[in-house]
Protein backbone atom coordinates (compact mmCIF):
# COMPACT_ATOMS: atom_id res chain seq x y z
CA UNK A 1 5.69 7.43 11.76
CA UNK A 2 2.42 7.99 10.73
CA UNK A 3 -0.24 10.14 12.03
CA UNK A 4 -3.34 7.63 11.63
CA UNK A 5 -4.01 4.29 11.59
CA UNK A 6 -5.10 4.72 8.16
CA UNK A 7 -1.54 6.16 7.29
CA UNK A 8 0.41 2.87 8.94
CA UNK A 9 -1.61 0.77 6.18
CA UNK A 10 -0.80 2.66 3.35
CA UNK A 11 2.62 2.32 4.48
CA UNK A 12 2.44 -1.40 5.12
CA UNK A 13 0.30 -1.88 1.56
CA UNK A 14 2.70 0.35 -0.49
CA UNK A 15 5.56 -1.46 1.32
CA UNK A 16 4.61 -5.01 0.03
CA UNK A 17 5.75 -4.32 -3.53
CA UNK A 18 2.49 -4.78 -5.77
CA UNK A 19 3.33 -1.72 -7.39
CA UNK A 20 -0.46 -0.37 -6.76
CA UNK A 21 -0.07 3.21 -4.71
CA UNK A 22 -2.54 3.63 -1.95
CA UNK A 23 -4.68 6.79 -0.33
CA UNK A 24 -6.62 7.39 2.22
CA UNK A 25 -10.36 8.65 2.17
CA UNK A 26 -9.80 8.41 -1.79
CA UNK A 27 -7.37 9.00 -4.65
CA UNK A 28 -6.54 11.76 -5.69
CA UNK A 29 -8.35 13.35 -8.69
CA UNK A 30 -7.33 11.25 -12.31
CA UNK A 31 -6.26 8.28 -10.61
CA UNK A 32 -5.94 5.50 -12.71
CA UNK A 33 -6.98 1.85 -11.52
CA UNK A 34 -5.65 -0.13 -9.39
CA UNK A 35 -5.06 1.96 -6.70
CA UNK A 36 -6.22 0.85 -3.30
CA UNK A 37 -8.29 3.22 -0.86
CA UNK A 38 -7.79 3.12 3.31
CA UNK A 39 -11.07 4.33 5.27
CA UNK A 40 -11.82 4.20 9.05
CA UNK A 41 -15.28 3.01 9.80
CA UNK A 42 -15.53 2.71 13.21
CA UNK A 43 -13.62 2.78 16.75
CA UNK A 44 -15.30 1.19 19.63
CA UNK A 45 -13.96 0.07 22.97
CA UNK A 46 -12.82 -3.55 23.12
CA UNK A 47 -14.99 -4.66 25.90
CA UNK A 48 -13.46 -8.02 26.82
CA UNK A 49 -9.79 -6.42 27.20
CA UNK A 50 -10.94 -3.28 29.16
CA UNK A 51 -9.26 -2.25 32.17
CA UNK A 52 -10.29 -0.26 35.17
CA UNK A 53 -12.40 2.48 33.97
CA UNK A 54 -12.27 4.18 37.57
CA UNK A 55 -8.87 5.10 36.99
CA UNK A 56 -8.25 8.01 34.65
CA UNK A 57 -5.00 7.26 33.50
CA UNK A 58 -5.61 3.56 32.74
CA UNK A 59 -5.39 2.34 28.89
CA UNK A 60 -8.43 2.39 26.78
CA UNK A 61 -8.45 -0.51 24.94
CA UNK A 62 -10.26 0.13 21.25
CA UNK A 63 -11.09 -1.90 18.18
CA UNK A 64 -10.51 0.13 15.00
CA UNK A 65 -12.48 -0.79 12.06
CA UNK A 66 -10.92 -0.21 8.56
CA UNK A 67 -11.82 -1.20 4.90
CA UNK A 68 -8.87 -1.29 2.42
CA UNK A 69 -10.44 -1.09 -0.99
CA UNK A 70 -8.84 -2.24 -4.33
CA UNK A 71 -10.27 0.04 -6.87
CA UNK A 72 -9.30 -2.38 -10.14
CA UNK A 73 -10.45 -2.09 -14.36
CA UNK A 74 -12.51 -4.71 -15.08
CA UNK A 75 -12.06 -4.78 -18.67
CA UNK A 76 -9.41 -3.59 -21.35
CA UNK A 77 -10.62 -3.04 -25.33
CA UNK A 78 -8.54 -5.36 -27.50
CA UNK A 79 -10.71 -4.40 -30.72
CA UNK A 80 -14.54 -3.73 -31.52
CA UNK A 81 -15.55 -7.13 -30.37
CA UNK A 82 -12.81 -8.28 -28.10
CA UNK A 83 -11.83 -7.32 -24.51
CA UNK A 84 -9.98 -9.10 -22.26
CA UNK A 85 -9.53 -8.90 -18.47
CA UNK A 86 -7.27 -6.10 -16.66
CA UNK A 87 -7.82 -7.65 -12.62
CA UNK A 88 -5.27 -8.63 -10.84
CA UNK A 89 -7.03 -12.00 -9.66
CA UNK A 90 -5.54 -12.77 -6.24
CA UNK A 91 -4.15 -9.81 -5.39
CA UNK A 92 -6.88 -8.59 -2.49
CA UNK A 93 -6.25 -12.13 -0.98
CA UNK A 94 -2.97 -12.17 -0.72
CA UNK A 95 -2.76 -8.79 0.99
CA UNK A 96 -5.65 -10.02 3.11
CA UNK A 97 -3.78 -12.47 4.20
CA UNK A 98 -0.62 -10.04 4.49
CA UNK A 99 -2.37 -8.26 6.55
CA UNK A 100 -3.60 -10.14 8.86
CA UNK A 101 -1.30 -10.62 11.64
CA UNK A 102 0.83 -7.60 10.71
CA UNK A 103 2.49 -4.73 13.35
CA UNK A 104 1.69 -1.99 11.37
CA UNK A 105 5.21 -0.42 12.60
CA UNK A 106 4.43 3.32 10.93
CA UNK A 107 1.29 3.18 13.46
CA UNK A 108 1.44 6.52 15.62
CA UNK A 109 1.07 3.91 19.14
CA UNK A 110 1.24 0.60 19.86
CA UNK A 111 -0.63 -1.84 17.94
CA UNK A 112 -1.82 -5.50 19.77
CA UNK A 113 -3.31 -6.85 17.12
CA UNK A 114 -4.24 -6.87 13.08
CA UNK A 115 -7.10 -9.19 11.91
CA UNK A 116 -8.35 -9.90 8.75
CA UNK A 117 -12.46 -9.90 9.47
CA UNK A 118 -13.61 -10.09 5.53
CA UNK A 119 -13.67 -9.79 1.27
CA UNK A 120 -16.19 -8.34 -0.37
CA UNK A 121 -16.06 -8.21 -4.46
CA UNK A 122 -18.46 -6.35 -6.54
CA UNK A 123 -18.39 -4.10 -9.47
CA UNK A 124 -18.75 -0.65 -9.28
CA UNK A 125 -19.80 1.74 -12.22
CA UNK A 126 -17.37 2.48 -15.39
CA UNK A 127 -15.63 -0.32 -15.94
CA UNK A 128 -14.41 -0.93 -12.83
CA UNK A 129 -14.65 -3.52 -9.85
CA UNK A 130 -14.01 -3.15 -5.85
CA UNK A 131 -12.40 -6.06 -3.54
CA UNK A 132 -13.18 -4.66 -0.17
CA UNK A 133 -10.89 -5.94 2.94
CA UNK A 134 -12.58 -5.58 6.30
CA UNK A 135 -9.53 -5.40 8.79
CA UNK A 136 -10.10 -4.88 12.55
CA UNK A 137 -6.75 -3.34 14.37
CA UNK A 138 -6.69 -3.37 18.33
CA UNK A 139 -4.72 -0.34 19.41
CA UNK A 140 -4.94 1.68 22.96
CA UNK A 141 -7.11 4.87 22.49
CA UNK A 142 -4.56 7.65 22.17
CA UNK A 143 -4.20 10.02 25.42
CA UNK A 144 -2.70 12.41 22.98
CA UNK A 145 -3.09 14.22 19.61
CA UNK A 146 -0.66 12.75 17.34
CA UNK A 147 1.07 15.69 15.03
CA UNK A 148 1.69 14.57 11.48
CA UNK A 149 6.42 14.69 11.09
């Protein structure tokens, strides 16, 4: 089990076979491209499915807001004049579309939901580009600290 959210997706992503390792909050230092990057960006409280907020012990039901990056070379040198293209064209949609849907069984609690919410692609300095995968998981807020195994 994992001890975040972000840790179940790594799992999942590193489970589908692509070959491309995954981190969370970055890779570590050296990391060569493609590697994919898992950051929280925001929990809020999922206002349609909340409960009954006058009991204490009733479930807190949260949206948790995630990018999964794809970190990707844009370019490889054949010769002086001549490069040719290193992406891996189609790979952030079809683990978009992986995603979405998905149980996310590493997750430290019980997931509802996993929904693919958006792609972003855009190049980022030295040579490399970013696919960015907006992914919104519905989860209960946690009534207890979850210990990393």
């Amino acid at each position: 089990m994992a001890a975040t959210t972000e840790g179940a997706l790594k799992a999942f992503l590193e489970g589908l076979g692509s070959g491309v390792p995954a981190f969370r909050d970055g890779p570590r230092p050296g990391q060569t491209p493609p590697f994919w990057v898992i950051e929280q960006q925001d929990i809020t409280v999922n206002a349609i499915a909340a409960g009954d907020f006058g009991d204490p012990d009733a479930e807190i039901p949260v949206i948790e807001i995630l990018t999964v990056d794809l970190i990707e070379q844009a370019r490889t040198k054949v010769n002086a004049r001549v490069a040719k293209n290193a992406q891996r064209y189609g790979l952030a949609e079809v683990t978009a579309r992986a995603l979405h849907g998905c149980r996310l069984p590493a997750a430290p609690g019980p997931i509802t939901a996993v929904r693919f919410r958006g792609l972003d692609r855009f190049p980022i300095a030295d040579n490399r580009v970013r696919s960015s995968i907006t992914v919104e998981v519905h989860r209960p807020l946690y009534k207890n600290e979850v210990l990393p195994a």
